[in-house]
N, C-alpha and C. Protein backbone atom coordinates (compact mmCIF):
# COMPACT_ATOMS: atom_id res chain seq x y z
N UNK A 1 95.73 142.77 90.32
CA UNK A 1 94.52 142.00 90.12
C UNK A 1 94.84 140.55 89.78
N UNK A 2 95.70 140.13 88.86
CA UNK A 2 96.27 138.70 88.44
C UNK A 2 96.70 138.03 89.93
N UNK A 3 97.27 138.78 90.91
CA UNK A 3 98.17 138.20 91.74
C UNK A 3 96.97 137.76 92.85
N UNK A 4 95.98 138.66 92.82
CA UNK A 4 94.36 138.30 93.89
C UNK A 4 93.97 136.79 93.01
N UNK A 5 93.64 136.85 91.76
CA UNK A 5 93.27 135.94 91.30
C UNK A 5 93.84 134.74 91.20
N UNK A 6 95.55 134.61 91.65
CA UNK A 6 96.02 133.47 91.31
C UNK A 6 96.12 132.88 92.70
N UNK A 7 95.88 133.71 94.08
CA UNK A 7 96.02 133.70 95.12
C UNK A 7 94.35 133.10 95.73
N UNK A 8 93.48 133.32 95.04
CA UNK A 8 91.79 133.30 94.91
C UNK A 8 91.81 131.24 94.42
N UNK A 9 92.75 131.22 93.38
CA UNK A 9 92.49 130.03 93.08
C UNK A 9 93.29 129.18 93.73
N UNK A 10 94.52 129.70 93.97
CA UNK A 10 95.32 128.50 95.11
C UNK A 10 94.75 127.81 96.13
N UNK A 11 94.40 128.64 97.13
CA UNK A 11 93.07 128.88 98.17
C UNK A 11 92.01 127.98 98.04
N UNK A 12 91.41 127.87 96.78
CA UNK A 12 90.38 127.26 96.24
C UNK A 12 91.27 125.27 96.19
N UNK A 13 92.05 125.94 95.79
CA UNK A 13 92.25 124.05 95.00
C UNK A 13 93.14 123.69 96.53
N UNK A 14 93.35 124.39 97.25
CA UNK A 14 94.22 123.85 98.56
C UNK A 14 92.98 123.51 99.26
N UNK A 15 92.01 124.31 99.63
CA UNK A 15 91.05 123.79 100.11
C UNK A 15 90.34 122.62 99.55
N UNK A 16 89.92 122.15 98.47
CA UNK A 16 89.42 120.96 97.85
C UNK A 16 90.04 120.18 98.12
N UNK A 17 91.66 119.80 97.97
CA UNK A 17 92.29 118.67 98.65
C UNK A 17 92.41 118.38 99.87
N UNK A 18 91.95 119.40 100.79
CA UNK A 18 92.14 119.41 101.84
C UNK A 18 91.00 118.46 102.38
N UNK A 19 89.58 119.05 101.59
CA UNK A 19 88.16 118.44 101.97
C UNK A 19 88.29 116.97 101.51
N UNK A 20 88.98 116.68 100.12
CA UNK A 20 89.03 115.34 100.14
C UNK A 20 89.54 114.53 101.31
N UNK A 21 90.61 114.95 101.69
CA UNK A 21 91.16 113.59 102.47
C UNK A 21 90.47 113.78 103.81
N UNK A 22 89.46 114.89 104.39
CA UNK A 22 88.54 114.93 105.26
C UNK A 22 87.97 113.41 105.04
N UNK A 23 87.24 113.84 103.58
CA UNK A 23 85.97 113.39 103.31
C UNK A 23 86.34 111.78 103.33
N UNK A 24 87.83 111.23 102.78
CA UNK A 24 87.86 110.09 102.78
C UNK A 24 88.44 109.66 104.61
N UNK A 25 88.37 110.20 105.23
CA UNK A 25 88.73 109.89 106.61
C UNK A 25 87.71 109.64 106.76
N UNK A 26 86.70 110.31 107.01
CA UNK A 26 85.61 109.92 107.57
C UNK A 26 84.90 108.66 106.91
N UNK A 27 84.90 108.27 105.88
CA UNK A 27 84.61 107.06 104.97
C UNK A 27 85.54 106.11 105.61
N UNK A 28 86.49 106.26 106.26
CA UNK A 28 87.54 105.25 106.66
C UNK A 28 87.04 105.00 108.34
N UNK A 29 86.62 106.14 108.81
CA UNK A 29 85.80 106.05 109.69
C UNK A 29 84.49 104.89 110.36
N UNK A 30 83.86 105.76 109.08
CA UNK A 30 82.50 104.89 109.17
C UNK A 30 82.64 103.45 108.74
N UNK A 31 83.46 103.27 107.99
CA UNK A 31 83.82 101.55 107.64
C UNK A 31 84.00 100.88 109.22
N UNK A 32 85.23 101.27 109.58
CA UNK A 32 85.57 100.92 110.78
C UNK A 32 84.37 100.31 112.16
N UNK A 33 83.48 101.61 111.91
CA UNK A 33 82.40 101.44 112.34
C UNK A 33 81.65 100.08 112.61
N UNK A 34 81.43 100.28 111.28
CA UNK A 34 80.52 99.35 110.84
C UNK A 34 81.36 97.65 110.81
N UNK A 35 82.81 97.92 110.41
CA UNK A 35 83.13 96.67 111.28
C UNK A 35 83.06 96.02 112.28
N UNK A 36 83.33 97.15 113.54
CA UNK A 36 83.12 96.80 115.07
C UNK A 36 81.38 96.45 114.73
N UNK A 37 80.86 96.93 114.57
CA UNK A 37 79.31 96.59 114.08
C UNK A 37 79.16 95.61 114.25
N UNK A 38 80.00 94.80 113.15
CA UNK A 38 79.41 93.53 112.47
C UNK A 38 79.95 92.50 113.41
N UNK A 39 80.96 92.81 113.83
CA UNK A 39 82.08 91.39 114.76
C UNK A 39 80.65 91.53 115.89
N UNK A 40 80.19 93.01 116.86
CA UNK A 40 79.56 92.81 117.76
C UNK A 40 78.32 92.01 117.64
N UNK A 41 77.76 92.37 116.64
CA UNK A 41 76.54 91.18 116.11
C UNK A 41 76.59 89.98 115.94
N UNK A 42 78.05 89.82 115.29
CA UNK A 42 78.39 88.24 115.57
C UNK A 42 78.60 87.33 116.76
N UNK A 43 79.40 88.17 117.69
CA UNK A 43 78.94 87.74 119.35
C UNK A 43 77.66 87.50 119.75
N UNK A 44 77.05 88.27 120.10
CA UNK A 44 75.49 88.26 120.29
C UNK A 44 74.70 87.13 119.83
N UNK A 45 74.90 87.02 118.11
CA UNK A 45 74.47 86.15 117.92
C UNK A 45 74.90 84.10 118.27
N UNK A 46 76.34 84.63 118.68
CA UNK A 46 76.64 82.84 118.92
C UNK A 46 76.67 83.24 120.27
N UNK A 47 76.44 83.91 121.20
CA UNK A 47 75.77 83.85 122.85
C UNK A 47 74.59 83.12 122.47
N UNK A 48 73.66 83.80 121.44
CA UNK A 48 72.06 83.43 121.58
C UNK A 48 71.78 82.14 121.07
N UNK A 49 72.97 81.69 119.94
CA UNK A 49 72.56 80.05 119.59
C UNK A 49 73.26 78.78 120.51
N UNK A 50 74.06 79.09 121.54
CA UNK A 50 74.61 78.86 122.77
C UNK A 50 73.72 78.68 123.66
């Protein structure tokens, strides 16, 4: 029973670190994003005051 349980929580905390560096990829992601975002808006906008 100890050896389910210590095997129950490994599992557990391997998975949580695992979800973190998901979770911060995708935050590294969406930044990125939103950079290309911003440069493309900045084009656009000095085409349109051009």
């Amino acid at each position: 029973m100890k050896h389910l349980l210590a095997f129950l929580l490994l599992a557990i905390a391997t998975t949580g670190l695992t979800a973190c560096n998901t979770i911060k990829g995708v935050g590294e992601d969406v930044s990125a994003g939103g950079r290309d975002l911003t440069k493309a808006a900045g084009a656009v906008e000095r085409k349109i005051q051009n």
